[in-house]
Protein backbone atom coordinates (compact mmCIF):
# COMPACT_ATOMS: atom_id res chain seq x y z
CA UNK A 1 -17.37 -16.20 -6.11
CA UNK A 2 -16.04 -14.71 -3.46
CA UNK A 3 -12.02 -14.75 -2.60
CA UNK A 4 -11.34 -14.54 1.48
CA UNK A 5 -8.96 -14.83 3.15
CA UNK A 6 -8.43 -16.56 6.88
CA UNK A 7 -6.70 -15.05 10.20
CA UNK A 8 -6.21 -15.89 13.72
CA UNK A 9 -5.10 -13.65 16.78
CA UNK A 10 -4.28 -15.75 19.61
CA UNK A 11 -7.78 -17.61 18.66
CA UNK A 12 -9.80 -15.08 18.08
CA UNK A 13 -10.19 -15.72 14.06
CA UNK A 14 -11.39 -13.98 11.32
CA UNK A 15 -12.71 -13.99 7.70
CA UNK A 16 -10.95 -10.70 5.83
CA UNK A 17 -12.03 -9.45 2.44
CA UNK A 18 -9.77 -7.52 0.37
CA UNK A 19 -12.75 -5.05 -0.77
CA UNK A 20 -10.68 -2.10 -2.61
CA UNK A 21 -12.42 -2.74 -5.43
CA UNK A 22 -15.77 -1.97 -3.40
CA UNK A 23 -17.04 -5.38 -5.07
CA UNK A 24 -18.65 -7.02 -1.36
CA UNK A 25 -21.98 -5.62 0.04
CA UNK A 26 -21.07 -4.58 3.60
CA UNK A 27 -24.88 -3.63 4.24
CA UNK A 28 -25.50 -7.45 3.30
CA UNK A 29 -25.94 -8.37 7.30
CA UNK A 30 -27.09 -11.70 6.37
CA UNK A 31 -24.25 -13.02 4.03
CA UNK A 32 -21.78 -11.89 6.40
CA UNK A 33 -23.62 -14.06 9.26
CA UNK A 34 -23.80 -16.71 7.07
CA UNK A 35 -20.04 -16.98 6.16
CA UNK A 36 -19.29 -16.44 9.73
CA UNK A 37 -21.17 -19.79 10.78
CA UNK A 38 -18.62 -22.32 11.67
CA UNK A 39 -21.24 -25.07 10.42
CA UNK A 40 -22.95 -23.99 6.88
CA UNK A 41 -20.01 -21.01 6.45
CA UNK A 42 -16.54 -20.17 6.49
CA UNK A 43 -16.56 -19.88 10.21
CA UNK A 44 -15.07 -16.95 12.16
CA UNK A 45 -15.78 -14.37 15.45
CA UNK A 46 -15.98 -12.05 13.01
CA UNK A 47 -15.80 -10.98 9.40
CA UNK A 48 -13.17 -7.39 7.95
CA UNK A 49 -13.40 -5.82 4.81
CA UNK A 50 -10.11 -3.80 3.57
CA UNK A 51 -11.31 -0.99 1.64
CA UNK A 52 -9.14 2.05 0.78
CA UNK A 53 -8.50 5.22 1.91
CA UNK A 54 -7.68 8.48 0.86
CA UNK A 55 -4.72 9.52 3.32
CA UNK A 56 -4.09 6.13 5.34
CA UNK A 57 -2.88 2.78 4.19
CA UNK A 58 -6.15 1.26 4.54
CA UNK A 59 -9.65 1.44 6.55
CA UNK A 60 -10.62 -1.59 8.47
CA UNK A 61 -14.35 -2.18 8.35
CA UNK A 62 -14.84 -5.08 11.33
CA UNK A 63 -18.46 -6.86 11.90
CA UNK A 64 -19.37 -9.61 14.44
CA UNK A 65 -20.30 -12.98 13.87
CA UNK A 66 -23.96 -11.55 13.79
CA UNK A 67 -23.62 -9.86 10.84
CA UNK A 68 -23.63 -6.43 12.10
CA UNK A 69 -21.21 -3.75 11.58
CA UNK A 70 -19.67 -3.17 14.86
CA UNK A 71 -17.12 -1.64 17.19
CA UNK A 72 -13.59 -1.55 17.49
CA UNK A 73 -11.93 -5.06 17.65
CA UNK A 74 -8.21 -4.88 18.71
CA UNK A 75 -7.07 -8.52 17.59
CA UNK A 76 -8.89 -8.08 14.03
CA UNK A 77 -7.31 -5.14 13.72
CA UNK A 78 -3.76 -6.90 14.67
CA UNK A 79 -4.78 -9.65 12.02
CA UNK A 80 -6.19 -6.84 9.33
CA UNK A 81 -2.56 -5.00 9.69
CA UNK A 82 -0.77 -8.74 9.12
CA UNK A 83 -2.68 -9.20 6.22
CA UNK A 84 -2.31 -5.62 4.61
CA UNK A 85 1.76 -6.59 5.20
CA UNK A 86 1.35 -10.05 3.38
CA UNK A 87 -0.49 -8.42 0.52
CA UNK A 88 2.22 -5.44 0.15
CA UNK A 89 -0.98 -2.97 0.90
CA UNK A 90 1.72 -1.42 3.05
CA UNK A 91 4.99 0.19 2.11
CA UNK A 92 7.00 0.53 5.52
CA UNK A 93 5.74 -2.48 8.20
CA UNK A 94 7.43 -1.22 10.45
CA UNK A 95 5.40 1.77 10.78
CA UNK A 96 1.60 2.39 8.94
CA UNK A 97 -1.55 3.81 10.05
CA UNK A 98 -5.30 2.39 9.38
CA UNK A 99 -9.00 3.88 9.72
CA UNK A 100 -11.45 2.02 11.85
CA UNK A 101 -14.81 2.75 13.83
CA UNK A 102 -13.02 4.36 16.31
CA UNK A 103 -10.80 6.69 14.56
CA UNK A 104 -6.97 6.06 13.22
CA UNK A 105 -4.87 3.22 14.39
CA UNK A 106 -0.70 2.68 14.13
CA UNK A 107 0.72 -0.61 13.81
CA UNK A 108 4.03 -2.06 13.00
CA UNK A 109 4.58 -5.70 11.62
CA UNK A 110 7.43 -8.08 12.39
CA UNK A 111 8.05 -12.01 12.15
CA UNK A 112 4.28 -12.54 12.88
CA UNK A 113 3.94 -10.06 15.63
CA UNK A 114 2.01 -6.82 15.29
CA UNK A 115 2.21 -3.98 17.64
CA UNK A 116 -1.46 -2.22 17.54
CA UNK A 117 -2.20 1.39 18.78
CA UNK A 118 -4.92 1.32 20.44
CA UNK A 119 -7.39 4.90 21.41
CA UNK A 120 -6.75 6.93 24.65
CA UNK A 121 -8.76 5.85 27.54
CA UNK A 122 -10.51 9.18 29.33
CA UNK A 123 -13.08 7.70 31.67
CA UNK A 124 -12.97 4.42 33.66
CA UNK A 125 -16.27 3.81 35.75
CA UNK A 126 -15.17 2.29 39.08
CA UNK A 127 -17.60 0.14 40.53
CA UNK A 128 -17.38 -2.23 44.27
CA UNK A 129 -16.44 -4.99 42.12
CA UNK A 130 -15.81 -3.98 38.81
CA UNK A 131 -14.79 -1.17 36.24
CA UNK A 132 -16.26 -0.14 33.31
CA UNK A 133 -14.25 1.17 30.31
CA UNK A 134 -14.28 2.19 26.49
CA UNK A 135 -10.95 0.93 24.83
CA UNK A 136 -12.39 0.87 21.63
CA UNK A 137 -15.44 -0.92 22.45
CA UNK A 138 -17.60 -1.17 25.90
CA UNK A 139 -15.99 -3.37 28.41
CA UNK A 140 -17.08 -4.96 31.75
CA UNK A 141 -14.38 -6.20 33.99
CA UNK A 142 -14.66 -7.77 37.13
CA UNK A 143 -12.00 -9.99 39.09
CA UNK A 144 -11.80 -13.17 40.34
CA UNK A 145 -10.04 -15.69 42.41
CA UNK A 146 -10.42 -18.45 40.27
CA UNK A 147 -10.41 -18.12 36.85
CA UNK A 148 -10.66 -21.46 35.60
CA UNK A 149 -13.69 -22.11 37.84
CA UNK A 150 -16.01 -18.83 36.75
CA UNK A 151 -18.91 -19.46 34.67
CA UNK A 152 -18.33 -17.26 32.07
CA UNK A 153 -20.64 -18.37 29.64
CA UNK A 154 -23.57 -17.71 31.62
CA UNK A 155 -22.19 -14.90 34.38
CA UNK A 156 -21.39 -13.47 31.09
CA UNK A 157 -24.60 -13.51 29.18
CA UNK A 158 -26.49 -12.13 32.44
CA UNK A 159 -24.11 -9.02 32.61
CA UNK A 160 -24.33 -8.40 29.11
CA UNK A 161 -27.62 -7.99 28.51
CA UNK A 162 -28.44 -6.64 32.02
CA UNK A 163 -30.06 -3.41 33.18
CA UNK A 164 -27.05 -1.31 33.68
CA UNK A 165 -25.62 -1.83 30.51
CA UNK A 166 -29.41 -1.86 28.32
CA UNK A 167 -29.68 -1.27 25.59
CA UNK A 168 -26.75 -2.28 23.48
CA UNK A 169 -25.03 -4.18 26.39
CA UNK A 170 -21.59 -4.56 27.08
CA UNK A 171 -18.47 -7.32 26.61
CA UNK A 172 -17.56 -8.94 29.78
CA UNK A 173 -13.74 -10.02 30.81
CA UNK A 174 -12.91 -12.19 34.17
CA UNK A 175 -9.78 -11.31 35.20
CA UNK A 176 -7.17 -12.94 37.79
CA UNK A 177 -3.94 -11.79 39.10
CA UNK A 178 -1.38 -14.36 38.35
CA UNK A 179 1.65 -12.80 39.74
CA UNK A 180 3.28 -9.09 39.72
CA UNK A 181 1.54 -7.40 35.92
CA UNK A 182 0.68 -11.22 34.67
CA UNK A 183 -3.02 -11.71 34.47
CA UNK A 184 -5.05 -14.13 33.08
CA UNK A 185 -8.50 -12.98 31.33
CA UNK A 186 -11.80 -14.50 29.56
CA UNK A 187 -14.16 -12.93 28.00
CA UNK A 188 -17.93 -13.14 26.63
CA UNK A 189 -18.35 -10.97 23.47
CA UNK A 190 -21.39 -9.72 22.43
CA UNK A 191 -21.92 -10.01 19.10
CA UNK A 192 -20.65 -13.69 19.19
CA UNK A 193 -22.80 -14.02 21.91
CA UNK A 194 -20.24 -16.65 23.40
CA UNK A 195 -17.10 -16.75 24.98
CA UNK A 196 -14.32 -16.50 22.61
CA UNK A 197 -10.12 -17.30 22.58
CA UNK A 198 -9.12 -13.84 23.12
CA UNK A 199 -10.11 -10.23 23.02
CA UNK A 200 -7.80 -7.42 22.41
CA UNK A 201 -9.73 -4.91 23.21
CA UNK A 202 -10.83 -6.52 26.55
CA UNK A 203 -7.32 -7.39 27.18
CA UNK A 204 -6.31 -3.74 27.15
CA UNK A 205 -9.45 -3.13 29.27
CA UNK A 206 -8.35 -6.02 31.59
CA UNK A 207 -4.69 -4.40 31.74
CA UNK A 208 -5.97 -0.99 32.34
CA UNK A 209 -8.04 -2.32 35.17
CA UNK A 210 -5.58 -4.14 37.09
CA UNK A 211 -3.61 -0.76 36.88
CA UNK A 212 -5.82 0.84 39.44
CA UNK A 213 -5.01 -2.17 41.59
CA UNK A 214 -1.50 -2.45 41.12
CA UNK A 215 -0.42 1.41 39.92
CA UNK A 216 3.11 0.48 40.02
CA UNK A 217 2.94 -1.20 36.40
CA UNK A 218 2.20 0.35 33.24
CA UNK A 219 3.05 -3.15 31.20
CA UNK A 220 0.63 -6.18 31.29
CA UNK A 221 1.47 -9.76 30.24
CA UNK A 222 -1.73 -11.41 29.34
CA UNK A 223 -2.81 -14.89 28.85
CA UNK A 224 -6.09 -15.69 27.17
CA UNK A 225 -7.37 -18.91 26.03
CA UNK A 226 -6.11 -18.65 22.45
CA UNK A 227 -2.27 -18.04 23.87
CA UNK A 228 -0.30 -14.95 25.05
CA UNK A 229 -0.73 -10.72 24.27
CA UNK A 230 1.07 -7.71 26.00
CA UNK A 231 -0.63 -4.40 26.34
CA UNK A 232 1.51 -1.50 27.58
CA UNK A 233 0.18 2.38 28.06
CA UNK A 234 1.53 5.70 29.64
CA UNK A 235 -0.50 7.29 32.78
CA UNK A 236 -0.84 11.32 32.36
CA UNK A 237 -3.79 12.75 34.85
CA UNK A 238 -5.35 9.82 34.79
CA UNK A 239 -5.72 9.27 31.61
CA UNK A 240 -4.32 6.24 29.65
CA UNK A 241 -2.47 7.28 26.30
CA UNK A 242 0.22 5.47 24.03
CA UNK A 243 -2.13 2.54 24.55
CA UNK A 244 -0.12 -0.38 22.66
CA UNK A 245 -1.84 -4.11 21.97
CA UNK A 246 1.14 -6.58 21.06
CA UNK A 247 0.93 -10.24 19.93
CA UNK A 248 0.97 -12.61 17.18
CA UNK A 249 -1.61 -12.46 14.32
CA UNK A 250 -1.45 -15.29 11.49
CA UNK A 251 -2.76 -16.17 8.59
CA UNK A 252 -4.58 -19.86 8.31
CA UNK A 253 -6.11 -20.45 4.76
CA UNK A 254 -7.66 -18.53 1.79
CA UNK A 255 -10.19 -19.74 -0.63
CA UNK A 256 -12.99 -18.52 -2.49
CA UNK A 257 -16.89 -19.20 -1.88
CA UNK A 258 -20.07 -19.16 -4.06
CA UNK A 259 -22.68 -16.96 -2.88
């Protein structure tokens, strides 16, 4: 039996595994897809495992819905940081740091919200229509008038596992200015293979993108499908530091499964 534990970030939801005791295969690609699968599973976009660390609070091991290990993902790593809090993992929520893929992360807890640190953006690829961006994990973002009319299912998929971004593709965000730094942004995740309630790390992408349109804000208020997040960063020679991912992250259920 295995205990888990479930978590949402404005949708995008999670199975998490308190693995400090190193008792859950992480190599075992195929139990984590199964558990993942919303029909003969747990259900989830992806699956963390909490395992321990010598100098940090924790390390955050994230994989997608595919069962492969994978790269950064900004709301699991909101929800991971809730859950560390709820289990008193953490000694100060207000301030505590975490390993992941892509090096260490801050956060701070508070009534349900977390406040993520996200990595330093170097390089943005500007494109005719689109940008191109690492915030953790590889991120396509194009623009568009109407948000609620784009395909993103299938524009998506076809951008994804296109030329330009072969072989290990690339997520893909839609993004539309609502009005001043309010945007609104979908996104198709690889990995899931779908599109999904939210994405922090495409959100920050998203935010970071509409920058270079509108230069005159540094602070983003995002909707998503799954409900509201707020990324704000610092501009220093064009590069993007103090990156921070802010929004709620909550716990849903826990139980325990026979494998």
């Amino acid at each position: 039996m295995i205990e888990f534990y479930k978590y949402q970030g404005a949708g995008n939801d999670f199975v998490i595994i308190d693995n400090r005791s190193a008792q859950f295969d992480g190599d075992n690609y195929s139990l984590i897809n199964k558990l993942c699968d919303r029909r003969f599973g747990i259900g989830g976009d992806g699956l963390m495992l909490l395992e321990n660390h010598p100098d940090m609070d924790f390390t955050m091991r994230y994989f997608n819905a595919d069962g492969h290990e994978a790269s950064m993902c900004g709301n699991g790593g909101r929800c991971i940081a809730a859950f560390a809090v709820h289990q008193g993992i953490v000694e100060t929520p207000d301030n505590f740091t975490f390993m992941a893929v892509d090096g260490e992360h801050h956060a701070s807890y508070k009534d349900g919200i977390v406040n993520l640190k996200m990595i330093n953006v170097d390089t943005v690829s500007i494109k005719p229509d689109s940008t191109f961006l690492d915030t953790g994990s590889p991120h396509h973002v194009q623009f568009v008038d109407d948000i609620d009319k784009t395909d993103v299912f299938n524009l998506g998929k076809a951008t994804r596992y296109s030329e330009a971004y072969a072989p290990d593709g690339t997520n893909v965000n839609f993004v539309q200015f609502k009005n001043e730094n309010n945007i609104k942004v979908r996104t198709y995740e690889r990995g899931v293979e779908n599109e999904t309630l939210a994405c922090g790390t495409g959100v920050v992408a998203s935010a970071i993108s509409a920058h270079l349109k509108k230069p005159e804000f540094n602070q983003f208020n995002i909707e998503v499908l799954g409900g509201n997040l707020k990324v704000t960063f610092e501009v220093l020679n064009e590069q993007f530091k103090n990156i921070w991912l802010e929004g709620p992250a909550t716990f849903v259920f826990k139980g325990s499964i026979k494998i």
